[in-house]
N, C-alpha and C. Protein backbone atom coordinates (compact mmCIF):
# COMPACT_ATOMS: atom_id res chain seq x y z
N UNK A 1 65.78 -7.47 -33.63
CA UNK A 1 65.49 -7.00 -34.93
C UNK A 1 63.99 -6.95 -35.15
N UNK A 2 63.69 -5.93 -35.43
CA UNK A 2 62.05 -5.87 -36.30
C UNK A 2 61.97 -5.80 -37.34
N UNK A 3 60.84 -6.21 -37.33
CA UNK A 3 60.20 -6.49 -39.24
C UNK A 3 59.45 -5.44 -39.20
N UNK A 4 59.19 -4.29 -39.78
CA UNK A 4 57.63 -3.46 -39.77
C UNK A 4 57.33 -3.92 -40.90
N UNK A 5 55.70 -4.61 -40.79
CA UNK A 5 54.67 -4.46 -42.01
C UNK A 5 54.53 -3.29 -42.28
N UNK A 6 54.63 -3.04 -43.55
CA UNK A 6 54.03 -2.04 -44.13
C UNK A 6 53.27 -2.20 -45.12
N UNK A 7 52.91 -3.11 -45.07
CA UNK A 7 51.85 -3.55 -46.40
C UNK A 7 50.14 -2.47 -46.35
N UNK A 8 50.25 -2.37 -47.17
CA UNK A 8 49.26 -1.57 -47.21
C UNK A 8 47.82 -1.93 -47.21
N UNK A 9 46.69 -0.63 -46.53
CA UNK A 9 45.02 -1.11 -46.94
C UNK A 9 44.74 -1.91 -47.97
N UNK A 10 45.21 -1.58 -49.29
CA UNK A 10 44.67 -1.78 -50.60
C UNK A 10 45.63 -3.54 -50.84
N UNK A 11 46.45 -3.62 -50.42
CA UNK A 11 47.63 -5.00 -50.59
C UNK A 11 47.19 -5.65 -50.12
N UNK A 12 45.89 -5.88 -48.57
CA UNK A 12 45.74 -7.04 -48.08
C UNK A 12 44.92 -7.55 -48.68
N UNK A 13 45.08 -9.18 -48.23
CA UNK A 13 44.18 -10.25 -48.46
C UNK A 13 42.78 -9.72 -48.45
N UNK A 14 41.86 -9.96 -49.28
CA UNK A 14 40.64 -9.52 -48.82
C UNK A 14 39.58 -11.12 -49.14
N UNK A 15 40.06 -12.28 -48.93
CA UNK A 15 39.71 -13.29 -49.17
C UNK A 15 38.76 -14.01 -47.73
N UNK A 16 39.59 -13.65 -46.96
CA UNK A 16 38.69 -13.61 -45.47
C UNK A 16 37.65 -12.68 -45.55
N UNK A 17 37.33 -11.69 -45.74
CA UNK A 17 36.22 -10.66 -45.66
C UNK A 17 35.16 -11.32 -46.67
N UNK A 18 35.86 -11.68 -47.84
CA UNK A 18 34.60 -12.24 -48.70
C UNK A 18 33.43 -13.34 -48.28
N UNK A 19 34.88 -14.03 -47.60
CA UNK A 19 34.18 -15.70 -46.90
C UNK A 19 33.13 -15.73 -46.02
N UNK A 20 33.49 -14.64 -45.30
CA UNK A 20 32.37 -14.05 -44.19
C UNK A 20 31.51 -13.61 -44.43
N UNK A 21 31.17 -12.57 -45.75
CA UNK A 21 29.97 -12.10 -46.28
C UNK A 21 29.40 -13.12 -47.06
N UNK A 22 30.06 -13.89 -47.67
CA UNK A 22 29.38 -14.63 -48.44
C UNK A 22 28.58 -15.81 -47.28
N UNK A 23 30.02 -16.03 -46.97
CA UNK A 23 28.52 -17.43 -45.53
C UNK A 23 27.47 -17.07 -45.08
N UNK A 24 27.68 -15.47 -44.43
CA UNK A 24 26.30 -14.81 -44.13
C UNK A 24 25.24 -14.50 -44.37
N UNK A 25 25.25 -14.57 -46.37
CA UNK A 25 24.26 -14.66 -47.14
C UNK A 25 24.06 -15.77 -47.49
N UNK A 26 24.96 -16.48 -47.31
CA UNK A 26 23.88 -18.07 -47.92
C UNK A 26 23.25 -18.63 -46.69
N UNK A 27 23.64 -18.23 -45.88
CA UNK A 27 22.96 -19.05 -44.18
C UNK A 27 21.24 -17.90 -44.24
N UNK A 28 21.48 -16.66 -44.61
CA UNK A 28 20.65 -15.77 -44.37
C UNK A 28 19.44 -16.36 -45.12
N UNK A 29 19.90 -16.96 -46.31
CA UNK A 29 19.03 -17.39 -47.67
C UNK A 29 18.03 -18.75 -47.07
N UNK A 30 18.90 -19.34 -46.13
CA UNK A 30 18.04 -20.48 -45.93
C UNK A 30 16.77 -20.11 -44.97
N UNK A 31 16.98 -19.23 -43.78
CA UNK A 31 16.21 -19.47 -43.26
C UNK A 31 14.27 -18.47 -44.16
N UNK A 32 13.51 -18.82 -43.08
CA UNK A 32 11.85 -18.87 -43.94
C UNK A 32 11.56 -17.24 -43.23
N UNK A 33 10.44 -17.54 -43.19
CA UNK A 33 9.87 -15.78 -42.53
C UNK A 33 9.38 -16.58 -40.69
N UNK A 34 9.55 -15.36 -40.33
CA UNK A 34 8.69 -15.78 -38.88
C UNK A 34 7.05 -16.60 -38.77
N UNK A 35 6.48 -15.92 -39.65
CA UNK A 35 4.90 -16.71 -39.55
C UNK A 35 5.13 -18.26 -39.58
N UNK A 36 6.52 -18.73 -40.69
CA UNK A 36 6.41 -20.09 -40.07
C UNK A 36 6.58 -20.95 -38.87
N UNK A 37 6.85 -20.50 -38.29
CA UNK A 37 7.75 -20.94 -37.03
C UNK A 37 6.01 -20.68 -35.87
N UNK A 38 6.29 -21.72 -34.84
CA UNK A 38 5.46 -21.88 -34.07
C UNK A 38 5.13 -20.59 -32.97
N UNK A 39 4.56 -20.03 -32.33
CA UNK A 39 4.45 -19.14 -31.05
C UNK A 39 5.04 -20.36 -30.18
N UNK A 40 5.82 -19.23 -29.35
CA UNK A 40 6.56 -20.02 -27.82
C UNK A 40 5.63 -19.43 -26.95
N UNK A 41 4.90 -18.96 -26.90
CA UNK A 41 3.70 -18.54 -25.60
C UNK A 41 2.52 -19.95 -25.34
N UNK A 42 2.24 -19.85 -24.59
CA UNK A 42 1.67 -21.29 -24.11
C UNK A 42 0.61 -21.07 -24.24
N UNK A 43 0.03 -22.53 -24.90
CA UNK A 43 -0.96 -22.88 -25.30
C UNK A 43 -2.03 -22.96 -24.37
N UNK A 44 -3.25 -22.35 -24.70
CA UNK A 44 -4.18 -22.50 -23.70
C UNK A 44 -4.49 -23.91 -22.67
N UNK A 45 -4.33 -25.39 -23.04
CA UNK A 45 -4.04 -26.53 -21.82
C UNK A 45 -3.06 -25.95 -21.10
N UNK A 46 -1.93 -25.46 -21.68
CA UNK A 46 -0.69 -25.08 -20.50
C UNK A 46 -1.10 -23.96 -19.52
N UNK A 47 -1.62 -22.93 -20.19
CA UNK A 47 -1.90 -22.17 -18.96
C UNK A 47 -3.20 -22.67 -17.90
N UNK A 48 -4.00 -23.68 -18.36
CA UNK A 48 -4.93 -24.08 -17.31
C UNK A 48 -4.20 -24.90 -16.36
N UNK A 49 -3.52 -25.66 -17.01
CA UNK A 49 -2.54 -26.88 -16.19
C UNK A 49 -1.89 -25.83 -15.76
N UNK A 50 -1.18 -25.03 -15.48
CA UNK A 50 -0.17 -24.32 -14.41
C UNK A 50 -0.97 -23.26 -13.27
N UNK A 51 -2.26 -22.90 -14.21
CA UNK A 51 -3.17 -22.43 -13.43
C UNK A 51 -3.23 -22.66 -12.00
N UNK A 52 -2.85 -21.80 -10.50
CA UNK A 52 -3.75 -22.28 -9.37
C UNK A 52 -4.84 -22.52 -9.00
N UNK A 53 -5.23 -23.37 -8.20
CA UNK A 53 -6.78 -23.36 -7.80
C UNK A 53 -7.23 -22.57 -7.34
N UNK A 54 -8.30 -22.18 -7.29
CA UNK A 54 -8.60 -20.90 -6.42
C UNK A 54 -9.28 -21.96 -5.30
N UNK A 55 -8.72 -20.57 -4.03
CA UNK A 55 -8.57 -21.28 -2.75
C UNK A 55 -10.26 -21.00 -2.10
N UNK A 56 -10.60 -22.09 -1.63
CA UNK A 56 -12.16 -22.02 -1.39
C UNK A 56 -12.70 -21.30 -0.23
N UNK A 57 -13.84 -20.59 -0.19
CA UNK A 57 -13.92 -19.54 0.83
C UNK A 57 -14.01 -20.09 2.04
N UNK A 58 -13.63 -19.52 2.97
CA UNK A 58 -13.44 -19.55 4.02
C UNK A 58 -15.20 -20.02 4.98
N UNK A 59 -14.91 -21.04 5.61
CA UNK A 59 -16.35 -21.46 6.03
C UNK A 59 -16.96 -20.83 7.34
N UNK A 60 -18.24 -20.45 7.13
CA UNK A 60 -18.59 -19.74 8.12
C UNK A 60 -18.34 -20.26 9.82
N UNK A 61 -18.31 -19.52 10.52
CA UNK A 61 -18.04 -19.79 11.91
C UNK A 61 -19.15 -19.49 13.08
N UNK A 62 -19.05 -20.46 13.95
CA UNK A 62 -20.21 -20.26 15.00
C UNK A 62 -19.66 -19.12 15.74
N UNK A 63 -20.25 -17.88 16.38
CA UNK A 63 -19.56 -16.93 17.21
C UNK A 63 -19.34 -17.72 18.57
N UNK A 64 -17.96 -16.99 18.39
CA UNK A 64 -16.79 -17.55 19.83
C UNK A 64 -16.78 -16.65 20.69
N UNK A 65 -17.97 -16.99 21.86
CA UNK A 65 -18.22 -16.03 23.15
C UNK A 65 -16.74 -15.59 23.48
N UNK A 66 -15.59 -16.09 23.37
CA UNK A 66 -14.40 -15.42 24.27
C UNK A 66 -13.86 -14.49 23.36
N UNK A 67 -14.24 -14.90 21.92
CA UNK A 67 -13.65 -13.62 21.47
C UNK A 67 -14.59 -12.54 21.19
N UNK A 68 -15.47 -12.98 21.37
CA UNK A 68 -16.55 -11.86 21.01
C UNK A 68 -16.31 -11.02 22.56
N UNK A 69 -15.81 -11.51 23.63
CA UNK A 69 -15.50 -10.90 25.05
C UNK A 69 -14.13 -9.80 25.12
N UNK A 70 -13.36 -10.22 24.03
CA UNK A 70 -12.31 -9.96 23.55
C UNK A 70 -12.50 -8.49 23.04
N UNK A 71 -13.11 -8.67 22.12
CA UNK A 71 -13.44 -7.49 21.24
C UNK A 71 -14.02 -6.57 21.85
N UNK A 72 -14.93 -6.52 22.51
CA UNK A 72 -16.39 -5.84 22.75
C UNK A 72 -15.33 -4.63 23.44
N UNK A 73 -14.26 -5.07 24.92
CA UNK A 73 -13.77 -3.90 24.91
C UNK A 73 -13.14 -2.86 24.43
N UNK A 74 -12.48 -3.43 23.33
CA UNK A 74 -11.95 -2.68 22.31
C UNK A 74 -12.42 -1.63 21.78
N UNK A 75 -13.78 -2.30 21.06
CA UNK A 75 -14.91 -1.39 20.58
C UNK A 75 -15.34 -0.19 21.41
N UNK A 76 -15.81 -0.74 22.62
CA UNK A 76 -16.26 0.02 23.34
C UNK A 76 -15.15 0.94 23.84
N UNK A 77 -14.00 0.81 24.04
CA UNK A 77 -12.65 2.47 23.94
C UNK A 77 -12.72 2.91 22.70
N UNK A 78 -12.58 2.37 21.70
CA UNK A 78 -12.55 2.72 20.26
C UNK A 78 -13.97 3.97 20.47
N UNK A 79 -15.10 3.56 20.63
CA UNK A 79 -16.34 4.35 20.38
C UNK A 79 -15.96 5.51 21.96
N UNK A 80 -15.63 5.52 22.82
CA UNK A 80 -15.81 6.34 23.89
C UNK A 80 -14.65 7.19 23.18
N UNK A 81 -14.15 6.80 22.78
CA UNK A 81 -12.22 7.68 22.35
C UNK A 81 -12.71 8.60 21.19
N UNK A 82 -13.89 8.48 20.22
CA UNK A 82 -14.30 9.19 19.26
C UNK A 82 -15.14 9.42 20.19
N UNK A 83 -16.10 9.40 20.64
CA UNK A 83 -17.16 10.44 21.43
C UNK A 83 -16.06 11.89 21.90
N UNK A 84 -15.17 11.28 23.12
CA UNK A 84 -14.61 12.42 23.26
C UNK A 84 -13.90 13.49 22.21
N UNK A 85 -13.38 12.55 21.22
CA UNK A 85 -12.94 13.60 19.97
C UNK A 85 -13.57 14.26 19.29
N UNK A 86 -14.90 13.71 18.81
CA UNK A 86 -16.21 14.59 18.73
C UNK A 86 -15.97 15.61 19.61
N UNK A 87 -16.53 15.61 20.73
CA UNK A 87 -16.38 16.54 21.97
C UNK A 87 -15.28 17.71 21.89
N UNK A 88 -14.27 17.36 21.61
CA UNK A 88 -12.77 17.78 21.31
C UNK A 88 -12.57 19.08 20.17
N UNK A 89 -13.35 18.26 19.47
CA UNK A 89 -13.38 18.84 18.11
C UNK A 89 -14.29 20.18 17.76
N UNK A 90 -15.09 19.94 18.51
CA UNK A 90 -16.08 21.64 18.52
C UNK A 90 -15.19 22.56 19.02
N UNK A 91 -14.74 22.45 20.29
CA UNK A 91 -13.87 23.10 21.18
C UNK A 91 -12.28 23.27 20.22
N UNK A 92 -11.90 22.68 19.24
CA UNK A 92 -10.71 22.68 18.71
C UNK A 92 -12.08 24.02 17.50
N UNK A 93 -12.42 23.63 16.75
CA UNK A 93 -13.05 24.69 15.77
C UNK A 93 -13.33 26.04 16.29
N UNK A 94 -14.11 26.16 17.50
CA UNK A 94 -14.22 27.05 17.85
C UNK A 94 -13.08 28.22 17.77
N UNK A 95 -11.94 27.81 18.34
CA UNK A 95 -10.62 27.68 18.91
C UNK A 95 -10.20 28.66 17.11
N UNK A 96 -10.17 27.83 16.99
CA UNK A 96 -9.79 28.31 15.26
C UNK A 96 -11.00 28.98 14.57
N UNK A 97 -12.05 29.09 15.05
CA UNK A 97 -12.99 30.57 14.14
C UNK A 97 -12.64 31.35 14.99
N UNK A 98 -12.26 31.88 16.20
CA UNK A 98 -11.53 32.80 17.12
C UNK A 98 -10.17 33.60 16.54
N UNK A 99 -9.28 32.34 16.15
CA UNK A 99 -8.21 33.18 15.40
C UNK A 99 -7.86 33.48 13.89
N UNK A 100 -8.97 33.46 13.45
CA UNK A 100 -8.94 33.93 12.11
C UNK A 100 -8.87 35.31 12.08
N UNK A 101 -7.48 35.03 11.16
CA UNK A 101 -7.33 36.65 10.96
C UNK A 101 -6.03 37.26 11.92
N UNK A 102 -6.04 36.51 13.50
CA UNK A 102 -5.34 36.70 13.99
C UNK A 102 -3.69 36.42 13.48
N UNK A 103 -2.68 37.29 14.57
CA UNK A 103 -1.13 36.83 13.71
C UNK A 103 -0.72 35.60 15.33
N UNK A 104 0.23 34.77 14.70
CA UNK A 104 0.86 33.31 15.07
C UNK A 104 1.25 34.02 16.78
N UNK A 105 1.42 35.17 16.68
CA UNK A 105 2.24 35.85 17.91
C UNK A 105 0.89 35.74 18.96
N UNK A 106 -0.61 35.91 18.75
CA UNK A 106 -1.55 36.48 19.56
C UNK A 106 -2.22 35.15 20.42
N UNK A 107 -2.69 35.52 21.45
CA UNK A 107 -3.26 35.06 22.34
C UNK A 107 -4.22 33.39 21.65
N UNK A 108 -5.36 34.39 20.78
CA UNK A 108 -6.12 33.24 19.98
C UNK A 108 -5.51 32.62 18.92
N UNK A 109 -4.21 32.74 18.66
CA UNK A 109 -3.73 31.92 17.58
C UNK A 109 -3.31 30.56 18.80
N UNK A 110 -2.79 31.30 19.89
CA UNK A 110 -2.04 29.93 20.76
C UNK A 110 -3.08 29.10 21.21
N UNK A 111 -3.88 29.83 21.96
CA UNK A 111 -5.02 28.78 22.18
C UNK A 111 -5.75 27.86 21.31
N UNK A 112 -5.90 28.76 19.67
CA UNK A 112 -6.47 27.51 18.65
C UNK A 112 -5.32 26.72 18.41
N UNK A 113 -3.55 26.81 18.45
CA UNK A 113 -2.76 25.61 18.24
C UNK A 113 -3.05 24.44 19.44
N UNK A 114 -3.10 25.10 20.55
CA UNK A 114 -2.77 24.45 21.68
C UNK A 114 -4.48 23.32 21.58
N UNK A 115 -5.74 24.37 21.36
CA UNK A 115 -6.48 23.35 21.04
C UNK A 115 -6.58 21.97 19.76
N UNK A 116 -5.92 22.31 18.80
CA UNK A 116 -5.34 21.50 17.70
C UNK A 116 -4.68 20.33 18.45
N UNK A 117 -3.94 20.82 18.88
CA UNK A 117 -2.86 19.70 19.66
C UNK A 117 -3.44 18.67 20.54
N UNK A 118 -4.35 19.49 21.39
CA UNK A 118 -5.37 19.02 21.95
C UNK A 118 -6.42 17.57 21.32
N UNK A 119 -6.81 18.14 20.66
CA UNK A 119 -7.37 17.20 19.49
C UNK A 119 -6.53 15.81 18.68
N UNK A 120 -5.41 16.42 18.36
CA UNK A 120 -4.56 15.20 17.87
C UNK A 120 -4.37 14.16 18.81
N UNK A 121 -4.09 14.64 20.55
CA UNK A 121 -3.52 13.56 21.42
C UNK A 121 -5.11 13.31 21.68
N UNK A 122 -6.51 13.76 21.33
CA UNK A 122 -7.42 13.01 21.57
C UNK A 122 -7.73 11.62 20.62
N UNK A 123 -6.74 11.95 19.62
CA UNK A 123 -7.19 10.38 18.47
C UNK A 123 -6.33 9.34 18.91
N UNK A 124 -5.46 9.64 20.20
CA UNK A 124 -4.76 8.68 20.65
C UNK A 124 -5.07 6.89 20.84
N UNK A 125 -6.75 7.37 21.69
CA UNK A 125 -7.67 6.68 22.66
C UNK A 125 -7.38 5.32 21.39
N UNK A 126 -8.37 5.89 19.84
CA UNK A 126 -8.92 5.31 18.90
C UNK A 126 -7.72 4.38 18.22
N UNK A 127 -6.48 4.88 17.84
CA UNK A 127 -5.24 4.30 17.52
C UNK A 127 -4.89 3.71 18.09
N UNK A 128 -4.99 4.16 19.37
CA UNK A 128 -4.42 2.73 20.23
C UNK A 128 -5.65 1.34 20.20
N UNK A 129 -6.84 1.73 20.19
CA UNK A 129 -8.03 0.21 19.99
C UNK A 129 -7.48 -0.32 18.64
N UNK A 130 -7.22 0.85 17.45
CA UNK A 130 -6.77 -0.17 16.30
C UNK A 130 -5.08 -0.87 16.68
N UNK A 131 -4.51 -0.87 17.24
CA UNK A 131 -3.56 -1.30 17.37
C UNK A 131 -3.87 -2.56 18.66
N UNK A 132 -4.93 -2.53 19.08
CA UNK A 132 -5.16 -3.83 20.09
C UNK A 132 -6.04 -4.52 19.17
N UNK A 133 -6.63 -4.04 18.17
CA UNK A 133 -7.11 -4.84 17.04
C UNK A 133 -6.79 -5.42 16.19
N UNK A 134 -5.47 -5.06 16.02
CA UNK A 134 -4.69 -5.64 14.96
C UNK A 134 -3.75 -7.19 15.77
N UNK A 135 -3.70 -6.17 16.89
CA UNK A 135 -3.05 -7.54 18.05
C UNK A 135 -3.89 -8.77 18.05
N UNK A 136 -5.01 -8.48 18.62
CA UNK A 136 -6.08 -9.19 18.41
C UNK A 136 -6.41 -10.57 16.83
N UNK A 137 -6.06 -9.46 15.99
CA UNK A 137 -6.23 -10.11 14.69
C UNK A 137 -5.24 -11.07 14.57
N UNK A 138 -3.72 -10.62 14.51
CA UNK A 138 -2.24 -11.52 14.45
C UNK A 138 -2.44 -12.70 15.59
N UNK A 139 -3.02 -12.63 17.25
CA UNK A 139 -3.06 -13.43 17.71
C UNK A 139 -4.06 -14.67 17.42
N UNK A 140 -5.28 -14.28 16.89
CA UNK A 140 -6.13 -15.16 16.47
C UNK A 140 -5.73 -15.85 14.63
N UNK A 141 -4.95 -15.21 14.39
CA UNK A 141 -4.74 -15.90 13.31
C UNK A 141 -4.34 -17.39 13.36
N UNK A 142 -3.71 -17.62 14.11
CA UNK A 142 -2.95 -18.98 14.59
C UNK A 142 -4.41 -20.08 15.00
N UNK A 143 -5.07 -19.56 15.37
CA UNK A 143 -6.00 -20.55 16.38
C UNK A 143 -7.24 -21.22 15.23
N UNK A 144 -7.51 -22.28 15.68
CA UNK A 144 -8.61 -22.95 14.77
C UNK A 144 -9.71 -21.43 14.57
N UNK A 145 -10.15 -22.26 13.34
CA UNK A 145 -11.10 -21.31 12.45
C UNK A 145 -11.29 -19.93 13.42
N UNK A 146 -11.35 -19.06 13.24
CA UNK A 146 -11.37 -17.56 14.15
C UNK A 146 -13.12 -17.08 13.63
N UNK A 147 -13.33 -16.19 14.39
CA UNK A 147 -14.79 -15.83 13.64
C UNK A 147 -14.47 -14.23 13.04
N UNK A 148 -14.23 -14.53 11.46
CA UNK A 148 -13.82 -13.68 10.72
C UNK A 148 -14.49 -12.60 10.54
N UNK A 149 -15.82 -12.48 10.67
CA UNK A 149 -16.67 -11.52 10.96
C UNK A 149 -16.79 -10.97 11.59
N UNK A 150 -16.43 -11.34 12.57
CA UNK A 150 -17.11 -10.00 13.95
C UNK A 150 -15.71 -9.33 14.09
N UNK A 151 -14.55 -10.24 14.06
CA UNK A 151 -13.21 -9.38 14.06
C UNK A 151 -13.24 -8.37 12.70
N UNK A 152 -13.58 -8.79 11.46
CA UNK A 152 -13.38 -7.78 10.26
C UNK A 152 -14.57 -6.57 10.89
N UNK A 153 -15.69 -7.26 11.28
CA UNK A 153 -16.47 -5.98 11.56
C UNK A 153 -16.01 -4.67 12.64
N UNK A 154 -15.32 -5.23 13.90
CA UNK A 154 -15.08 -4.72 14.73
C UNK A 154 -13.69 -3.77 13.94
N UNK A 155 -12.90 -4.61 13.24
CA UNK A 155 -11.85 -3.43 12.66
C UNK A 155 -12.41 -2.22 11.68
N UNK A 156 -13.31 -3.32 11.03
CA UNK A 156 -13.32 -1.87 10.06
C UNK A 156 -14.08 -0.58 10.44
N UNK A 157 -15.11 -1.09 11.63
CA UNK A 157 -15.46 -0.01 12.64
C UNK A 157 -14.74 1.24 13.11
N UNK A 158 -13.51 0.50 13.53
CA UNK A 158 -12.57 1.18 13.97
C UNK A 158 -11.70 2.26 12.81
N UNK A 159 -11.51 1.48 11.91
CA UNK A 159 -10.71 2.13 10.93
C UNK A 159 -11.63 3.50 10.98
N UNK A 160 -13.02 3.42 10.52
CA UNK A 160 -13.68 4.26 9.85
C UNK A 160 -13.42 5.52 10.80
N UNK A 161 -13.19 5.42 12.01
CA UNK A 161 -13.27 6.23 13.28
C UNK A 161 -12.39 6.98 13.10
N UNK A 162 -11.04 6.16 12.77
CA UNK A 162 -9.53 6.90 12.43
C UNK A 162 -9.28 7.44 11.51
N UNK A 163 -10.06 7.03 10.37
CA UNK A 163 -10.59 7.57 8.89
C UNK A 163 -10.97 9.46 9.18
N UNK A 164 -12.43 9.72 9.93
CA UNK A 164 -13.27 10.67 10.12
C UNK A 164 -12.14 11.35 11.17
N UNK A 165 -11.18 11.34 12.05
CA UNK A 165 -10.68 11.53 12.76
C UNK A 165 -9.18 12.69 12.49
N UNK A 166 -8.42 11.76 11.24
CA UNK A 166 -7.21 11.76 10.79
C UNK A 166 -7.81 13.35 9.66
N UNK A 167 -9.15 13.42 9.04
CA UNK A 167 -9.76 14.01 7.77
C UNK A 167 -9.93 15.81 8.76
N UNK A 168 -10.68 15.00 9.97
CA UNK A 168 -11.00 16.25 10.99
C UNK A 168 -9.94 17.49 11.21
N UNK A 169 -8.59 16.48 11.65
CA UNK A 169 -7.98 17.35 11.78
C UNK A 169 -6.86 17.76 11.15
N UNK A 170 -6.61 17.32 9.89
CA UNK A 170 -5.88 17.91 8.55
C UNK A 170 -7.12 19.22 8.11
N UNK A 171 -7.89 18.78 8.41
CA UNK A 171 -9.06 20.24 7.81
C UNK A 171 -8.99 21.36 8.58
N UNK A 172 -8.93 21.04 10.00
CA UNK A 172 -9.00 21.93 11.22
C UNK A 172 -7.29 22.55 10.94
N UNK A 173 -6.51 21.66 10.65
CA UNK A 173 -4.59 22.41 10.20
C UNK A 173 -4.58 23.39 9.49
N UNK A 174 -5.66 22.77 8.18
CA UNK A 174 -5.65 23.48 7.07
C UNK A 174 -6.03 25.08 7.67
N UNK A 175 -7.06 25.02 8.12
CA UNK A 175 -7.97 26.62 8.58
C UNK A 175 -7.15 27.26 9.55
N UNK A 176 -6.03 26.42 9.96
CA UNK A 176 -5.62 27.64 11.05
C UNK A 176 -4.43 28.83 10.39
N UNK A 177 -4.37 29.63 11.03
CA UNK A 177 -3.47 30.52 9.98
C UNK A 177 -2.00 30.67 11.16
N UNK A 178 -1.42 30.32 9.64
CA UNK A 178 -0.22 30.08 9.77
C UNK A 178 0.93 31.80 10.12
């Protein structure tokens, strides 16, 4: 057997609904405005006290003949590997003021790609010293004090090489006709 309510919208209790609005305004009534109430962001002692130390510089180092033995060859492929790309690089331009103008199908378009190409596997030499430099770097990290200088100098040497290198021949891409 069922019962259907049918009591209607207007028939119900509306004694619960009141209770609820009304608690909500008297609870609402008590509380103050925000300005009273404190900031929860931390007080300047707290952020010094949580503050890290700053970590003290690194103390200079006497140069370490074995790594300075270390390096030197590096450098010295690093610098012969850009000489030849220098070298490379006239012969790649040339290559490409030849086929200007020319179409992708002709003689001087292939020879200025083929010299392009040429050129890219010449920045090989230099990428590969930064990558025995970086070896270099990860292996000496481990070992008492390292001499941070002559290794930062010797990399960023290098970088700069791969820098002038990487610029060369996105410019030399750019000019060739496609």
């Amino acid at each position: 057997m069922f019962y259907s309510v049918t009591m209607s919208v207007a028939s119900r209790p509306r004694r619960p609904i009141f209770l609820i609005l009304a608690g909500s305004a008297a609870l609402s009534a008590c509380s103050g405005s925000l300005a009273d109430y404190p900031s929860l962001a931390p007080r300047p002692i707290e952020k010094s006290a949580n503050a890290p130390e700053p970590a003290p510089p690194p103390l200079p180092t006497a140069a370490d003949p074995a790594l300075a033995a270390r390096i030197a060859p590096i450098v010295a492929a690093a610098q012969k590997g850009h000489a030849d790309f220098i070298a490379e690089r006239s012969a790649a331009e040339s290559a490409i003021v030849r086929a200007r103008g020319a179409s992708s199908e002709s003689e001087a378009w292939v020879a200025a790609q083929q010299a392009l190409s040429s050129l890219d596997t010449a920045r090989g030499v230099v990428q590969s010293a930064a990558a025995d430099m970086d070896t270099l770097r990860r292996d000496q990290a481990g070992a008492a004090p390292p001499d941070l200088a002559a290794l930062q100098a010797a990399a960023d040497q290098i970088a700069a090489f791969q820098t002038e290198e990487d610029a060369a021949v996105a410019a030399l891409a750019a000019r060739l006709p496609e």
